[in-house]
Protein backbone atom coordinates (compact mmCIF):
# COMPACT_ATOMS: atom_id res chain seq x y z
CA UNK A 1 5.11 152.44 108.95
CA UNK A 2 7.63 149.67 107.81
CA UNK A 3 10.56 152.16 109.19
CA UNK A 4 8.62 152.27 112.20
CA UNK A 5 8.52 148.21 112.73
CA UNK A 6 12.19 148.01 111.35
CA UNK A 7 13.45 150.16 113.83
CA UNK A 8 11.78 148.34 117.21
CA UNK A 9 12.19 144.64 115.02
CA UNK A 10 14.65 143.95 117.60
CA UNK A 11 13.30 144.63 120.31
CA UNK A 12 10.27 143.31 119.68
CA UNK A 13 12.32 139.72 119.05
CA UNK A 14 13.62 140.22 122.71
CA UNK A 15 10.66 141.22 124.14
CA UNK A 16 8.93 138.04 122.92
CA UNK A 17 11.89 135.82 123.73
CA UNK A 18 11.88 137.13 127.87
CA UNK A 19 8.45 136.51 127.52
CA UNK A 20 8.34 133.21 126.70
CA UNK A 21 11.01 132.51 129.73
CA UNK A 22 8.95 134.33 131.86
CA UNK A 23 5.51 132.06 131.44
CA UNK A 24 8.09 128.86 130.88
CA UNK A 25 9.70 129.57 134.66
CA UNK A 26 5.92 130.21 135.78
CA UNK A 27 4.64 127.49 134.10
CA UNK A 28 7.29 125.10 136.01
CA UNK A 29 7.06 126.17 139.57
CA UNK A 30 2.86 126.11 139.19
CA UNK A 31 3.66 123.09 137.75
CA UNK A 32 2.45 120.57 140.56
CA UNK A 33 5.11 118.17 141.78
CA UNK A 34 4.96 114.09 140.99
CA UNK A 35 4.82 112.21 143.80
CA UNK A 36 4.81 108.81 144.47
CA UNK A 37 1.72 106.75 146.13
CA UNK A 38 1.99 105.94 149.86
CA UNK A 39 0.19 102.67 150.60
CA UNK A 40 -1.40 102.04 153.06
CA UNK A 41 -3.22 98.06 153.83
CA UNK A 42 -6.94 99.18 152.94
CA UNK A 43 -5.13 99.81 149.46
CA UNK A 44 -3.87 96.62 148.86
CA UNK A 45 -5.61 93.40 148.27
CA UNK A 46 -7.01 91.75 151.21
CA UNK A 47 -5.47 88.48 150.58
CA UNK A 48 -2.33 89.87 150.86
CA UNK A 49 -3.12 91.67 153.84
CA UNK A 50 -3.49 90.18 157.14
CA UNK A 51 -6.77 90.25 158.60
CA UNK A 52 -5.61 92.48 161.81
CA UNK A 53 -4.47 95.14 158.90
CA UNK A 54 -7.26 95.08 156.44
CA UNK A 55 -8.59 98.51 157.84
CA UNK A 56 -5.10 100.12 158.26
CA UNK A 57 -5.98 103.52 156.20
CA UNK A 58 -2.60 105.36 157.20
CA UNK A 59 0.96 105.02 159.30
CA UNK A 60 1.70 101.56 158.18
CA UNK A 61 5.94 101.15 157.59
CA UNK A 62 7.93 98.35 157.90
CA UNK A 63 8.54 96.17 161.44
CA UNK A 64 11.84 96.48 162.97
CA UNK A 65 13.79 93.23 161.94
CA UNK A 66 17.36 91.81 162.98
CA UNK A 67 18.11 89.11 160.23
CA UNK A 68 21.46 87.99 158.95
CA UNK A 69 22.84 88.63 155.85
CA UNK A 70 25.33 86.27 153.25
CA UNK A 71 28.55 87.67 155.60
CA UNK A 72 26.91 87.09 158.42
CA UNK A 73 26.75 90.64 159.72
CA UNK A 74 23.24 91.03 161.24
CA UNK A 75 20.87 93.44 159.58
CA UNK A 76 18.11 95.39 160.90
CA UNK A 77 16.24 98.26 159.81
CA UNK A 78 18.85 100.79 161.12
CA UNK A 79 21.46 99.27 157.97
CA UNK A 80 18.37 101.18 155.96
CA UNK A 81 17.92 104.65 157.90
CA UNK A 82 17.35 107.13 155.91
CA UNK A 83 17.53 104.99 152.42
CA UNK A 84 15.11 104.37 149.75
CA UNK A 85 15.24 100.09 148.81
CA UNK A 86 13.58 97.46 147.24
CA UNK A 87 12.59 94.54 148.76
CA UNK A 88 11.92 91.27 147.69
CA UNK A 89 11.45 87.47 148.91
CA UNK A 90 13.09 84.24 147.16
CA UNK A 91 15.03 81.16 147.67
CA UNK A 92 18.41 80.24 146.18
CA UNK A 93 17.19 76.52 144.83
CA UNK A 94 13.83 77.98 143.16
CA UNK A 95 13.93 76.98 139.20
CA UNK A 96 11.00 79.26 138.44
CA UNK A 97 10.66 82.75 138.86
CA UNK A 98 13.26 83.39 141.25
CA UNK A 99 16.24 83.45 138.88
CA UNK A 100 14.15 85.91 136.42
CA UNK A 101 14.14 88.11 139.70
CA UNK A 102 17.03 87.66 140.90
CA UNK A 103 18.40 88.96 137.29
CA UNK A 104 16.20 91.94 137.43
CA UNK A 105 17.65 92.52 140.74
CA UNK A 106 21.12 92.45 139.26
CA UNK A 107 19.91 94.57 136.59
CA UNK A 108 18.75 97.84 139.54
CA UNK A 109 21.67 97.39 141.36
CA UNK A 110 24.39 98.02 138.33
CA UNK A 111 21.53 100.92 137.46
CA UNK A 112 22.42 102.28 140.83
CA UNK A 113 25.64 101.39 141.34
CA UNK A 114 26.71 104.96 142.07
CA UNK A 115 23.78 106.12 144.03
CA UNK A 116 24.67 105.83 147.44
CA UNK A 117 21.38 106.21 148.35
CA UNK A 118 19.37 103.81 147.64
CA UNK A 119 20.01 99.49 148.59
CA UNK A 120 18.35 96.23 147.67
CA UNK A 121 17.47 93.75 150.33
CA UNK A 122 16.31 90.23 149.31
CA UNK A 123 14.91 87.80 151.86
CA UNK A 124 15.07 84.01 151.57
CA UNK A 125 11.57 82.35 152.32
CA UNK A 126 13.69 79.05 152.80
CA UNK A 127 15.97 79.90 155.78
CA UNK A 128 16.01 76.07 156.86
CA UNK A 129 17.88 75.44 153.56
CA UNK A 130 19.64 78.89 152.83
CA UNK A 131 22.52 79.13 155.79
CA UNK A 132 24.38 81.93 155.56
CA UNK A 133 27.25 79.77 153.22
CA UNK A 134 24.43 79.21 150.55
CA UNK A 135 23.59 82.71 150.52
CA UNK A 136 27.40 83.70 150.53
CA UNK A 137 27.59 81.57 147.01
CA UNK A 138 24.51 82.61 145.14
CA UNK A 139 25.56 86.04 146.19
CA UNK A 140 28.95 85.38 144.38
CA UNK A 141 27.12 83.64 141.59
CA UNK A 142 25.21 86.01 140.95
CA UNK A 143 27.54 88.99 141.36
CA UNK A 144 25.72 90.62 144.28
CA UNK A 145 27.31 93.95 145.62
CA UNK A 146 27.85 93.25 149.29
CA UNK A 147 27.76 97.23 149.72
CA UNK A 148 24.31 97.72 148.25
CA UNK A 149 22.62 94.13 148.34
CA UNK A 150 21.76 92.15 151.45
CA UNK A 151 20.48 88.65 150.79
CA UNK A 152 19.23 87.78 153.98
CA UNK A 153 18.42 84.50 156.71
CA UNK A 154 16.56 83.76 159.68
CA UNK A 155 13.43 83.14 161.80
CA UNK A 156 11.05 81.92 159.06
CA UNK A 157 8.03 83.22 161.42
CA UNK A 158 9.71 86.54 161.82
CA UNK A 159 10.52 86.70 157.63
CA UNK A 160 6.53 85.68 157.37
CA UNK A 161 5.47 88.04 159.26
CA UNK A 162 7.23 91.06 157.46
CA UNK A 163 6.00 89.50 153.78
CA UNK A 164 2.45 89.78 155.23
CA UNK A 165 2.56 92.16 157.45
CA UNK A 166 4.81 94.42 156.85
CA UNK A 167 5.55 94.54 153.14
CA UNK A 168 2.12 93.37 152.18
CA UNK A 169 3.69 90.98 149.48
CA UNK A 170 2.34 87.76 150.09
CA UNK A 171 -1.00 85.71 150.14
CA UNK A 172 -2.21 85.82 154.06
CA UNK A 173 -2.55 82.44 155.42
CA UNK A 174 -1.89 81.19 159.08
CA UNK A 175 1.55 80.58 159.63
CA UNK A 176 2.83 76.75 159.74
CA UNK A 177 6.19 75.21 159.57
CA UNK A 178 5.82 73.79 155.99
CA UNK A 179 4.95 77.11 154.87
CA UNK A 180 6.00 78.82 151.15
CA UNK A 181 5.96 82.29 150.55
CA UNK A 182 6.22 82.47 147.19
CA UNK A 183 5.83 85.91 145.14
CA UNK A 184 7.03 87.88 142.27
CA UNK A 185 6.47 91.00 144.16
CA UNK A 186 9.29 93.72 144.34
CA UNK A 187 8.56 96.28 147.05
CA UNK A 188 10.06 100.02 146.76
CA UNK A 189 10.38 101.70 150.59
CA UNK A 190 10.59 105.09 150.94
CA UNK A 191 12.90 106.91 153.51
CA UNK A 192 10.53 106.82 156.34
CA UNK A 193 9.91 102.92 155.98
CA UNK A 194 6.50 103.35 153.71
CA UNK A 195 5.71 101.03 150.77
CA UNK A 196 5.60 103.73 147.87
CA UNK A 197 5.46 100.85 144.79
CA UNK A 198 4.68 97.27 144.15
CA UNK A 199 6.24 95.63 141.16
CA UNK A 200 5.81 92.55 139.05
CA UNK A 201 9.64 91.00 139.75
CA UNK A 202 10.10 89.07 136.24
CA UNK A 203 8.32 92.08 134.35
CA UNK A 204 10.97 93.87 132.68
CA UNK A 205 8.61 96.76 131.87
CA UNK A 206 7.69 96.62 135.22
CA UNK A 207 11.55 96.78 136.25
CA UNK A 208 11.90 100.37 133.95
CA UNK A 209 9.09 101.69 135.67
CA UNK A 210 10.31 100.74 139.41
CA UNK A 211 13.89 102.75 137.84
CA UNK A 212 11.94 105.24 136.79
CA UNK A 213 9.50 105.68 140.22
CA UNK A 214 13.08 105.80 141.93
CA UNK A 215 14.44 108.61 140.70
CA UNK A 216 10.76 110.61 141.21
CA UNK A 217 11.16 109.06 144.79
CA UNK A 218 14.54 111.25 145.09
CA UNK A 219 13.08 114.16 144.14
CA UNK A 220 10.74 114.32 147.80
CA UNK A 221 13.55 115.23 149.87
């Protein structure tokens, strides 16, 4: 009996060894694939959703926009075709959170400074005060990647209108002059302009996990 297991040990060894490679590759492609929210306004707060939006339950992306960014090129959704980016909204001369997100900002884009395929796009909430000169020097303060990272200017109704509307990031409130957006909200966009993540902006736990929803983000395509 023992010659007779000595003599088929080693087969038996291989045997069990394609086995277990055979239920690992079936185990992987049953394996269901991770996939990122889509959010939609019903799934969001209603303060932060405007009040024509509150029932959206599907199709909601991002507005078209034509803004201007810290070299004065003008940007509109086409400089983001077929890109996955985080948004966010800020003001150069804000003491409080701004800097912390403006850090973590700094912090994605050196994470992705090699991925070609994904951007950053930061939009003043003070365009009165941030001309396209103060945006040029924070950007060089702050070491901002012109290539991947468009701080960005303009109509203060029409920059509003996409925190509310579009990138359901701010409180909902009638628009007014003296208006102040003001939110610690970092907003991933998916490919096809939907929000797929909303992130606490001076969380750096918050940060790894917007790195980390990225790179399952890549994956769809």
């Amino acid at each position: 009996m023992l010659t007779f297991f000595g003599k088929y040990k080693f087969f038996a060894v291989v045997l069990f060894v394609l086995s277990a490679i055979i239920i690992t590759i079936i185990y992987q492609l049953m394996k269901p694939k991770e996939m990122l929210k889509i959010y939609q306004p019903a799934d969001v707060s209603a303060e932060l959703v405007d009040s024509t939006l509150h029932y959206v339950k599907k199709y909601h992306t991002i507005a078209d926009f034509s803004l201007t960014n810290q070299n004065g090129k003008t940007i509109t959704q086409d400089d983001y075709k077929d890109k996955i980016y985080v948004a966010d909204f800020f003001f150069t001369t804000c003491q409080t959170i701004c800097p912390i997100m403006t850090d973590h900002m700094v912090k994605i884009q050196e994470a992705l400074k090699n991925d070609d395929g994904v951007l950053l796009l930061s939009h003043t909430v003070t365009p009165e005060i941030d001309s396209v000169a103060q945006l040029k020097k924070y950007a060089l303060e702050k070491g901002v990647n012109d290539a991947k990272w468009n701080l960005v200017t303009g109509d203060k109704k029409e920059i509003y209108d996409l925190a509310r509307k579009s990138y359901l990031a701010a409180k909902d409130v009638p628009f007014q002059e003296n208006d102040l957006v003001h939110t610690e909200n970092f907003v991933l966009v998916d490919k096809k302009k939907r929000i797929r993540g909303f992130y606490d902006g001076t969380d750096p736990e918050a940060i790894e996990k917007l790195l980390a929803d990225i790179e399952i983000l890549k994956q769809e395509d």
